[in-house]
Protein backbone atom coordinates (compact mmCIF):
# COMPACT_ATOMS: atom_id res chain seq x y z
CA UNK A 1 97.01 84.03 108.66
CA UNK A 2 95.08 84.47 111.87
CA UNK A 3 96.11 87.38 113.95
CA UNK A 4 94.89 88.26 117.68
CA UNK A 5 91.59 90.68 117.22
CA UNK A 6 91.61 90.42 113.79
CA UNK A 7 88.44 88.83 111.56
CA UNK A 8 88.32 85.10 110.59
CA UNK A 9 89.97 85.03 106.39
CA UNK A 10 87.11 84.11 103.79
CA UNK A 11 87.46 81.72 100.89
CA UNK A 12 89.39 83.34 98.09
CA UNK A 13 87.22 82.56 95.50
CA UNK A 14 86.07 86.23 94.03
CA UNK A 15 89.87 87.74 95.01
CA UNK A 16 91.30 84.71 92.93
CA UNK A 17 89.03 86.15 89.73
CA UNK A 18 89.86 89.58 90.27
CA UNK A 19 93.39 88.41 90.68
CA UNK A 20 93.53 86.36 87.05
CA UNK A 21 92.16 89.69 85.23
CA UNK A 22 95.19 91.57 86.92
CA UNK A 23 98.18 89.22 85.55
CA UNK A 24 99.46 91.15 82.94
CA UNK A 25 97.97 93.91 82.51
CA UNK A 26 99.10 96.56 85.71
CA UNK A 27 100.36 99.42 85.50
CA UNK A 28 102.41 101.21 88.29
CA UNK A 29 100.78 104.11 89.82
CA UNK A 30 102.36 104.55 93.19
CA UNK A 31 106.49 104.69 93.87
CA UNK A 32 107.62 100.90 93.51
CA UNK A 33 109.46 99.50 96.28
CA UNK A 34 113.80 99.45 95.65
CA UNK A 35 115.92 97.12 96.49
CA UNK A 36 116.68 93.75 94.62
CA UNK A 37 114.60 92.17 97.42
CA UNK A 38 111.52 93.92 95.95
CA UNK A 39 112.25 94.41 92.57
CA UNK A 40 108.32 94.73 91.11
CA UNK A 41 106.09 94.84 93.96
CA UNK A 42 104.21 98.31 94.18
CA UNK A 43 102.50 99.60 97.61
CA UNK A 44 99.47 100.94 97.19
CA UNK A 45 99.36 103.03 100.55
CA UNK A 46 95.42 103.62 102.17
CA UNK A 47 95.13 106.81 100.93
CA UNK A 48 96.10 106.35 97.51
CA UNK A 49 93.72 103.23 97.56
CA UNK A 50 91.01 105.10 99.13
CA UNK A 51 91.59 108.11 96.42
CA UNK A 52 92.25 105.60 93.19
CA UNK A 53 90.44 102.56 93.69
CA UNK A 54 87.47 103.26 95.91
CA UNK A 55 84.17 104.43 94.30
CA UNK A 56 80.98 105.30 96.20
CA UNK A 57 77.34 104.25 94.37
CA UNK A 58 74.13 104.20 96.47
CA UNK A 59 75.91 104.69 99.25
CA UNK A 60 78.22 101.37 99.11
CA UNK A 61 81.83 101.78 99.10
CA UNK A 62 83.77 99.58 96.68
CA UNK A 63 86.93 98.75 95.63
CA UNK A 64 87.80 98.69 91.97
CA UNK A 65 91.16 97.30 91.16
CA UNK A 66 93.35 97.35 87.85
CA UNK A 67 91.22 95.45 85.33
CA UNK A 68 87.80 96.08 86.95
CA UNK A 69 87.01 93.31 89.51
CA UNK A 70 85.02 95.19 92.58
CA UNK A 71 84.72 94.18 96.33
CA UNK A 72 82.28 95.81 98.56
CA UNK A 73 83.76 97.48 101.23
CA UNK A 74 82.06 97.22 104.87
CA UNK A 75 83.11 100.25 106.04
CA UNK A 76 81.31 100.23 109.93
CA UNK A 77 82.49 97.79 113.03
CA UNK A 78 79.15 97.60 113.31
CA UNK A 79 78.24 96.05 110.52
CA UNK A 80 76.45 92.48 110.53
CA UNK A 81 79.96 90.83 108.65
CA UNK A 82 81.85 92.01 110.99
CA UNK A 83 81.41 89.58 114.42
CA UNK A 84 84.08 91.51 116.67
CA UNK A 85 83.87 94.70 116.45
CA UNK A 86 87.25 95.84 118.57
CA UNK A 87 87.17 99.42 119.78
CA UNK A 88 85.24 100.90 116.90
CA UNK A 89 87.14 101.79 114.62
CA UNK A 90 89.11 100.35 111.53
CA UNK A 91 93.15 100.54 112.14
CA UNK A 92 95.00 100.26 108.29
CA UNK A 93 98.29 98.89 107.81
CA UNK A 94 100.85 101.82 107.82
CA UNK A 95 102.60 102.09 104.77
CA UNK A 96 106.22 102.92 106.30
CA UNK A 97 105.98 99.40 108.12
CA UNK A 98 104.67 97.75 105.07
CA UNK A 99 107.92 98.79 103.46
CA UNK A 100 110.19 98.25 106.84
CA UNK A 101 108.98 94.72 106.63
CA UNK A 102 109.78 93.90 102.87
CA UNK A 103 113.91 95.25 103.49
CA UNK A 104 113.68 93.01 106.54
CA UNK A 105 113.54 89.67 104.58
CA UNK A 106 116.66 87.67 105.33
CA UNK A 107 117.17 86.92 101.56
CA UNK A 108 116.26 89.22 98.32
CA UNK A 109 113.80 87.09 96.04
CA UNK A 110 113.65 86.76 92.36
CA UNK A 111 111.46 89.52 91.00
CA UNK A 112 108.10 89.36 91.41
CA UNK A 113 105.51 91.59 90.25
CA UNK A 114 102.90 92.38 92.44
CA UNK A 115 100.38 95.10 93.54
CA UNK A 116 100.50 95.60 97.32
CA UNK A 117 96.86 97.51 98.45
CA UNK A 118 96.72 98.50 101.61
CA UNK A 119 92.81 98.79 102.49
CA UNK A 120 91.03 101.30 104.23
CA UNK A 121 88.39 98.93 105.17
CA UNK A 122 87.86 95.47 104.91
CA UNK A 123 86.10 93.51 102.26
CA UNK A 124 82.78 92.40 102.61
CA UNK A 125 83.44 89.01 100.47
CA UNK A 126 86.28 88.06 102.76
CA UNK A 127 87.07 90.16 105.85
CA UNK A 128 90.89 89.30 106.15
CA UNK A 129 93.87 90.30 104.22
CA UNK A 130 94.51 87.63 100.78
CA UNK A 131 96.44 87.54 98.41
CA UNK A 132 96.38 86.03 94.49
CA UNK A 133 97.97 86.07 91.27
CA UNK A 134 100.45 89.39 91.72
CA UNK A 135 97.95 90.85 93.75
CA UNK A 136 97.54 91.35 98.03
CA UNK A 137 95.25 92.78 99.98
CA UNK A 138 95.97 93.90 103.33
CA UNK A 139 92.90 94.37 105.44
CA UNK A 140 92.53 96.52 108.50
CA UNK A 141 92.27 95.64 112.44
CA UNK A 142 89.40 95.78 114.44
CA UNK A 143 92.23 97.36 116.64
CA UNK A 144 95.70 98.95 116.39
CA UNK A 145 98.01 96.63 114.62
CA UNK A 146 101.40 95.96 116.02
CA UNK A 147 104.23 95.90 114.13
CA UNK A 148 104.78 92.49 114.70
CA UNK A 149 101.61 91.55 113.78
CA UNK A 150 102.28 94.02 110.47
CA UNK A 151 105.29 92.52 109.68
CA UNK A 152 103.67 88.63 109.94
CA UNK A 153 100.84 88.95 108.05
CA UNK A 154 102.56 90.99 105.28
CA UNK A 155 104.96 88.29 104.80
CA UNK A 156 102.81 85.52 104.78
CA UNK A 157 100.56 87.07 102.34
CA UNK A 158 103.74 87.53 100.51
CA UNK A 159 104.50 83.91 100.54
CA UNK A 160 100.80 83.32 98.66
CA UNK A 161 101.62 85.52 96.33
CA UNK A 162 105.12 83.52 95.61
CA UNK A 163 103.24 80.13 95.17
CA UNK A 164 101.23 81.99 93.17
CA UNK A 165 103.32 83.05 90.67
CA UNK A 166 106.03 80.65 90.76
CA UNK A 167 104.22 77.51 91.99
CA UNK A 168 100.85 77.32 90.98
CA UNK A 169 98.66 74.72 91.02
CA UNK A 170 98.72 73.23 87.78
CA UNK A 171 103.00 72.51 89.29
CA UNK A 172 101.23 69.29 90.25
CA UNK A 173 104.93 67.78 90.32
CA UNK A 174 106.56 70.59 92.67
CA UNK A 175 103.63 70.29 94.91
CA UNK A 176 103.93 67.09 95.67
CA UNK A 177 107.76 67.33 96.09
CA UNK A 178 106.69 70.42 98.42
CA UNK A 179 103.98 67.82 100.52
CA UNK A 180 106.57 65.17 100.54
CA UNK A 181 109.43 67.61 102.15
CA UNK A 182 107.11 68.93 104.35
CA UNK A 183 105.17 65.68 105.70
CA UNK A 184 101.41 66.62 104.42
CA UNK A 185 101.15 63.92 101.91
CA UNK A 186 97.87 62.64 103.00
CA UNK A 187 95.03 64.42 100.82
CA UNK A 188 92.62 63.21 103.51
CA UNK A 189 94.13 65.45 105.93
CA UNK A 190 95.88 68.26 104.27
CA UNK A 191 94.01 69.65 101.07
CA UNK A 192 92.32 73.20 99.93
CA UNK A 193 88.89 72.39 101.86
CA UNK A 194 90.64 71.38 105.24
CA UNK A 195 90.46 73.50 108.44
CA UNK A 196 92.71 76.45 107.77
CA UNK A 197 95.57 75.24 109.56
CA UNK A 198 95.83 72.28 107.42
CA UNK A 199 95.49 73.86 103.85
CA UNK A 200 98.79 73.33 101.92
CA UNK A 201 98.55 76.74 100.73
CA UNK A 202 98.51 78.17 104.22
CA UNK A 203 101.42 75.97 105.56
CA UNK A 204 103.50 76.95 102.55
CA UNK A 205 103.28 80.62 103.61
CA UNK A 206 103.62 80.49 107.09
CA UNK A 207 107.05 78.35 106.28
CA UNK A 208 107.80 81.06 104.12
CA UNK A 209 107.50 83.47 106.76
CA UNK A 210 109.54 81.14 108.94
CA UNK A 211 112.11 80.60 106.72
CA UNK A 212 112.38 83.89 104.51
CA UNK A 213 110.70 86.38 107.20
CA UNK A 214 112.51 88.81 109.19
CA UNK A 215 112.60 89.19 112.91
CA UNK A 216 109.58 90.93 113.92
CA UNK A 217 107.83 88.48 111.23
CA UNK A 218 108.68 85.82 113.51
CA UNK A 219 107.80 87.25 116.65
CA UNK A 220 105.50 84.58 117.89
CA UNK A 221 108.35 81.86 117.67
CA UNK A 222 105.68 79.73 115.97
CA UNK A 223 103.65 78.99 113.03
CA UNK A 224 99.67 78.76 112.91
CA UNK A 225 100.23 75.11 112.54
CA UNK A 226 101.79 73.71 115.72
CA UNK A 227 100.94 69.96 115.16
CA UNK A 228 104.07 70.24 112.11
CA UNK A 229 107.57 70.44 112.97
CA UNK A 230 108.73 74.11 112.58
CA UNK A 231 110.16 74.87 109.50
CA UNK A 232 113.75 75.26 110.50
CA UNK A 233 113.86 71.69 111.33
CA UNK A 234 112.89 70.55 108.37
CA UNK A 235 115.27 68.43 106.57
CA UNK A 236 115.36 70.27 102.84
CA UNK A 237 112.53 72.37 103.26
CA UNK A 238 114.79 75.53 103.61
CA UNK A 239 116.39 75.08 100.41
CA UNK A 240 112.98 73.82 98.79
CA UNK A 241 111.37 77.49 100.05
CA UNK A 242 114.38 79.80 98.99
CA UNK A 243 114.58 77.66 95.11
CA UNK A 244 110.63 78.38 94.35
CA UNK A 245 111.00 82.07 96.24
CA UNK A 246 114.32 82.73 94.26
CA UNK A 247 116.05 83.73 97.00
CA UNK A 248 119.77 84.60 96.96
CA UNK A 249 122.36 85.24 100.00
CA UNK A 250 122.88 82.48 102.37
CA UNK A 251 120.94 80.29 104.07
CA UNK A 252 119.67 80.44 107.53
CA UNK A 253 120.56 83.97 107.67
CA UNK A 254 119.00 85.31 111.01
CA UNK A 255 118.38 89.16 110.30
CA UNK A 256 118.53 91.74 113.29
CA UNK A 257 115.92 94.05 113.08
CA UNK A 258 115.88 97.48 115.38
CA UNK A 259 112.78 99.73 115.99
CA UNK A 260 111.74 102.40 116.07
CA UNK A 261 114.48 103.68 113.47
CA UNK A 262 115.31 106.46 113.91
CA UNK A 263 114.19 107.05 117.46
CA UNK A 264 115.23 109.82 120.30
CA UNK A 265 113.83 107.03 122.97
CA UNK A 266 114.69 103.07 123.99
CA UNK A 267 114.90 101.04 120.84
CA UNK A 268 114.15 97.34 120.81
CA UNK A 269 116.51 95.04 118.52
CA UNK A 270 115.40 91.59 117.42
CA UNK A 271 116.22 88.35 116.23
CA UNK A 272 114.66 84.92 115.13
CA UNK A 273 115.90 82.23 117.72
CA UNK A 274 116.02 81.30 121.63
CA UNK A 275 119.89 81.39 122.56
CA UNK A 276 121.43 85.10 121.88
CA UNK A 277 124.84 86.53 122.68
CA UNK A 278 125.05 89.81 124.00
CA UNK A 279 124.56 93.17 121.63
CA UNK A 280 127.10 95.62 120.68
CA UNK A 281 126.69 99.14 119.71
CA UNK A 282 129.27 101.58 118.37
CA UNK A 283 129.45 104.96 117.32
CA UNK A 284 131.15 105.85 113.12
CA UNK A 285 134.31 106.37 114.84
CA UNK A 286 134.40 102.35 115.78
CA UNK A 287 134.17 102.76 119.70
CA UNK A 288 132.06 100.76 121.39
CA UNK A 289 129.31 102.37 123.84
CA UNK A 290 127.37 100.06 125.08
CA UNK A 291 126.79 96.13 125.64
CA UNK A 292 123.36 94.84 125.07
CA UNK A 293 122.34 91.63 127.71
CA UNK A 294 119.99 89.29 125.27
CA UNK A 295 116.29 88.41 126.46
CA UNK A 296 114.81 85.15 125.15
CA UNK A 297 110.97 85.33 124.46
CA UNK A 298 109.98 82.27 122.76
CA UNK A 299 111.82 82.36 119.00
CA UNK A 300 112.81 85.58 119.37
CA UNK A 301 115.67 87.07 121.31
CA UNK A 302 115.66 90.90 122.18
CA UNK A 303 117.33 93.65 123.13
CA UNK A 304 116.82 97.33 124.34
CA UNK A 305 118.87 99.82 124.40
CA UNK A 306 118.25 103.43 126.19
CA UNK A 307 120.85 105.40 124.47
CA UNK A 308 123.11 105.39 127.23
CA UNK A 309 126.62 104.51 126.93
CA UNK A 310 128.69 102.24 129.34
CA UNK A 311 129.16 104.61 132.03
CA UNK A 312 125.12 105.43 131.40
CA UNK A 313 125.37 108.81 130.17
CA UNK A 314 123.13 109.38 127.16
CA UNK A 315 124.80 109.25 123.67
CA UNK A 316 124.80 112.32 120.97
CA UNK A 317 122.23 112.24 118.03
CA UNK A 318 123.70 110.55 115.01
CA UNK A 319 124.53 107.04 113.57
CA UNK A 320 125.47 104.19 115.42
CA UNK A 321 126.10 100.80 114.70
CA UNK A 322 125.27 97.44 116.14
CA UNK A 323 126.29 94.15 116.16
CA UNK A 324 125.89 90.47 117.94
CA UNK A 325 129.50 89.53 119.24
CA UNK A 326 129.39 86.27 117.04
CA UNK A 327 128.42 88.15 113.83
CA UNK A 328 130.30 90.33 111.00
CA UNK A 329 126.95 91.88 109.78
CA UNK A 330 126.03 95.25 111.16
CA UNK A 331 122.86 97.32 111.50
CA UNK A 332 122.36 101.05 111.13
CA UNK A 333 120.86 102.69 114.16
CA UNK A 334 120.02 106.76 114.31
CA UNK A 335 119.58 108.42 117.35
CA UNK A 336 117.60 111.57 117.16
CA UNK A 337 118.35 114.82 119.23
């Protein structure tokens, strides 16, 4: 997907071969994720990739994944390839929000094996993260990421690598069930040469991030593109989404996400939509503390929270709960000393 002061994506064509070698044949040498949600996928974090996978020859840097496909690696903003060059300096994923990102999906998928590198540079053959067969590649920013954008384009690349495995294109049949849902059924307009925007592949991830996403992966309140009806409103394209992701819980959930946590400052809570009821928090003893106003930002409704209680004295260190008024679900929050 494109992000604000990131690189324009390349065509997938060399990642897609390296990709087809992979299938198979990896091996795990990094701590896999937990959780049924992300049963199979292992993170690669930058310095293991940089370590493991990145060799230097004649003073080129490239990276050698599991079955021997190599990428150059431009390793300089100043490079030719690289057109903006930000502030200097190449900002990597961070692995902790990498992770943060895959518990906040609102519905554990089917497992799905998959190697998750995070890059310490970009590649030369395509400058933007991608993702294949069981395989993603998340590219560094030109600038400092921000979580949200993080948590986006992790889950969209996530989304390629579900169509990848579970709806490739040889499913000629469930594509076409997929364009037909979704409203792209003319070729002429929507196929794999289009303008980005427009490539079936990219509209089925960003309507996976939509629709399977957490919070902060929805922070924009949009999709790349706006010409189609957003996902949500989309008679059967929820359910068609969650059957080829595998997902399980129900539908629609809309997950409340909280960061930084655990913090000592103001925390931020999060949700997908534009109306919001007010925020509860309460402390392991089940007394409330404090009542959270929403704010509505586009799609996503927020809240903040200071650590002060109701009479605005600041809380103890420890856990704490919270809660929308209209919802059962909780969410662990831990306040630092």
């Amino acid at each position: 997907m494109k992000l604000l002061a990131r690189v324009r994506r390349a065509p997938l064509a060399a990642l897609l071969a390296s990709a087809t070698t992979l299938i198979g044949t990896s091996t795990v040498w990094s701590e896999t994720v937990t959780g049924e949600a992300l049963a199979g996928l292992t993170i690669h974090g930058v310095e293991e990739t940089l370590r493991d996978f990145c060799v230097e020859q004649d003073g080129v840097l490239w990276l050698v994944l599991p079955g021997g496909a190599r990428h150059e690696l431009v390793t300089s903003t100043s490079d030719p390839a690289v057109t903006n060059p930000g502030d200097g300096s190449f900002h990597p994923f961070e692995e902790a929000t990498v992770r943060a990102a895959l518990t906040t999906l609102r519905a554990p998928l089917a497992p799905l094996r998959a190697d998750v590198f995070i890059l310490p540079y970009p590649r030369r053959s395509g400058l933007e993260s991608a993702a294949g067969p069981g395989l993603m590649l998340l590219s560094p920013g030109v600038r400092p990421l921000s979580i949200e954008q993080q948590h986006a384009e992790l889950v969209h690349e996530l989304g390629h690598v579900v169509h990848y495995s579970r709806m490739p294109d040889a499913a000629a049949a469930e594509w076409a069930r997929y364009r037909e849902v979704r409203g792209i059924t003319d070729e002429a307009v929507y196929n794999a040469s289009a303008t980005h925007a427009n490539r079936p592949h990219e509209i089925f991830a960003e309507d996976f991030r939509a629709l399977i996403g957490g919070a902060l992966a929805n922070y924009s309140g949009s999709i790349e593109n706006a010409a189609l009806a957003p996902p949500a409103s989309v008679a059967g394209l929820e359910e068609f989404i969650r059957a080829v992701a595998g997902a399980s819980g129900p539908a629609s959930g809309l997950s409340l996400a909280c960061f930084p946590n655990p913090s000592r400052d103001t925390v931020s809570f999060s949700r997908p939509g534009r109306d919001g009821e007010s925020l509860e928090v309460y402390d392991l003893g089940g007394r409330r503390v404090a009542t959270l106003a929403p704010i509505g930002t586009g799609g996503l409704v927020t809240w903040r929270w200071d650590g002060s209680d109701m009479s605005g004295a600041p809380v103890g260190a420890g856990v704490y709960f919270a809660r929308t008024q209209a919802s059962a679900s909780t969410l662990r929050v831990t306040r630092l000393r």
